[in-house]
Protein backbone atom coordinates (compact mmCIF):
# COMPACT_ATOMS: atom_id res chain seq x y z
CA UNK A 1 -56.38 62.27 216.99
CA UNK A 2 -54.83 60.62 220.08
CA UNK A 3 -56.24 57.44 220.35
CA UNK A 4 -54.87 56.93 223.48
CA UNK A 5 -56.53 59.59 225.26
CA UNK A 6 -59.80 59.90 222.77
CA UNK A 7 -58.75 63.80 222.09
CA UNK A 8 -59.28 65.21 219.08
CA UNK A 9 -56.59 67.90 218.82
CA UNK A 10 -57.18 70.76 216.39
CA UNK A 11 -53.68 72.25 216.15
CA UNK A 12 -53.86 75.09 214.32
CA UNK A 13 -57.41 76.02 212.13
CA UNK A 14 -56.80 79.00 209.57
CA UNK A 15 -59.83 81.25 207.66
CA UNK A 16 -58.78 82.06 203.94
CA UNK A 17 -57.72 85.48 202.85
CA UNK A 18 -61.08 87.69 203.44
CA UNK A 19 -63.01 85.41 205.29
CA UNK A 20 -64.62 86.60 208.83
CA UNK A 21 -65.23 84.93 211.38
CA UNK A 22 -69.25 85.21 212.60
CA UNK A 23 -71.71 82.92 214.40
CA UNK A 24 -72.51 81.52 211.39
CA UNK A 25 -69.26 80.31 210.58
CA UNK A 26 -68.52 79.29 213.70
CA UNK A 27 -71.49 77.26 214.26
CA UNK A 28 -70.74 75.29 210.81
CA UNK A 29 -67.61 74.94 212.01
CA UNK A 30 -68.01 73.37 215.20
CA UNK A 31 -70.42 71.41 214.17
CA UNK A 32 -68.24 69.60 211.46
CA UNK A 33 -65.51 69.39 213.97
CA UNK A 34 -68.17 67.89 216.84
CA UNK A 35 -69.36 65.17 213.34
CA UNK A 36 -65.87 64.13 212.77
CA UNK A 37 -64.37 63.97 216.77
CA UNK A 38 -67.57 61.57 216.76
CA UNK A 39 -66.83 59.16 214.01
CA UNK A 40 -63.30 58.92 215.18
CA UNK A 41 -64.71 57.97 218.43
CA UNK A 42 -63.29 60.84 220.51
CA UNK A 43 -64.45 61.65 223.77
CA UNK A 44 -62.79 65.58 223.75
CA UNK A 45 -61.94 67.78 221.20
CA UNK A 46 -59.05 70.17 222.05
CA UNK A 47 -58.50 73.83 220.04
CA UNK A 48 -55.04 75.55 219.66
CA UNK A 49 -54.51 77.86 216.99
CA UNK A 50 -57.66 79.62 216.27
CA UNK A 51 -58.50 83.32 214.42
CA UNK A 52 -59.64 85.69 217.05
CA UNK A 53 -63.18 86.01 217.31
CA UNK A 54 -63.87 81.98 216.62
CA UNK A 55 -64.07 79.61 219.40
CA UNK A 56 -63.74 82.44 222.81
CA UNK A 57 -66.23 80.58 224.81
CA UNK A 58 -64.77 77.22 223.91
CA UNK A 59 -61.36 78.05 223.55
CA UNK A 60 -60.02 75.05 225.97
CA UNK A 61 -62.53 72.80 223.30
CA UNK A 62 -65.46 70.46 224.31
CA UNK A 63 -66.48 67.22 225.84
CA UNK A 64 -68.00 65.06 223.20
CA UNK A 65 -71.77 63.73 224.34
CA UNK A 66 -71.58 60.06 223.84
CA UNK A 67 -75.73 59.87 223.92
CA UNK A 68 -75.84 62.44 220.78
């Protein structure tokens, strides 16, 4: 977390051995991301490091809805 900047910076996220990535997954996944970039007050969340097929559409990351 950079407080400074209110990013949430996920640096590198890794699946364990035999895990695939789906919508399902991903969905869980961002949404526990989204929970916790909220309670540590961020305004962005930032991906870098993420197993092909998770996170295409959002690759650069999100905006964080303050109203949510």
């Amino acid at each position: 977390m950079h407080r400074k900047t209110g990013v949430l910076e996920v640096i590198s996220l890794w699946l364990q051995d035999g895990i695939k990535p789906g919508v399902t997954l991903q969905k869980g996944l961002f949404q526990a991301i989204d929970d916790f970039a909220r309670w540590q007050q961020a305004t962005r969340v930032t991906l870098g490091n993420c197993p092909d097929g998770l996170f295409a559409e959002s690759r650069h990351g999100w905006e964080i809805d303050p109203a949510s």
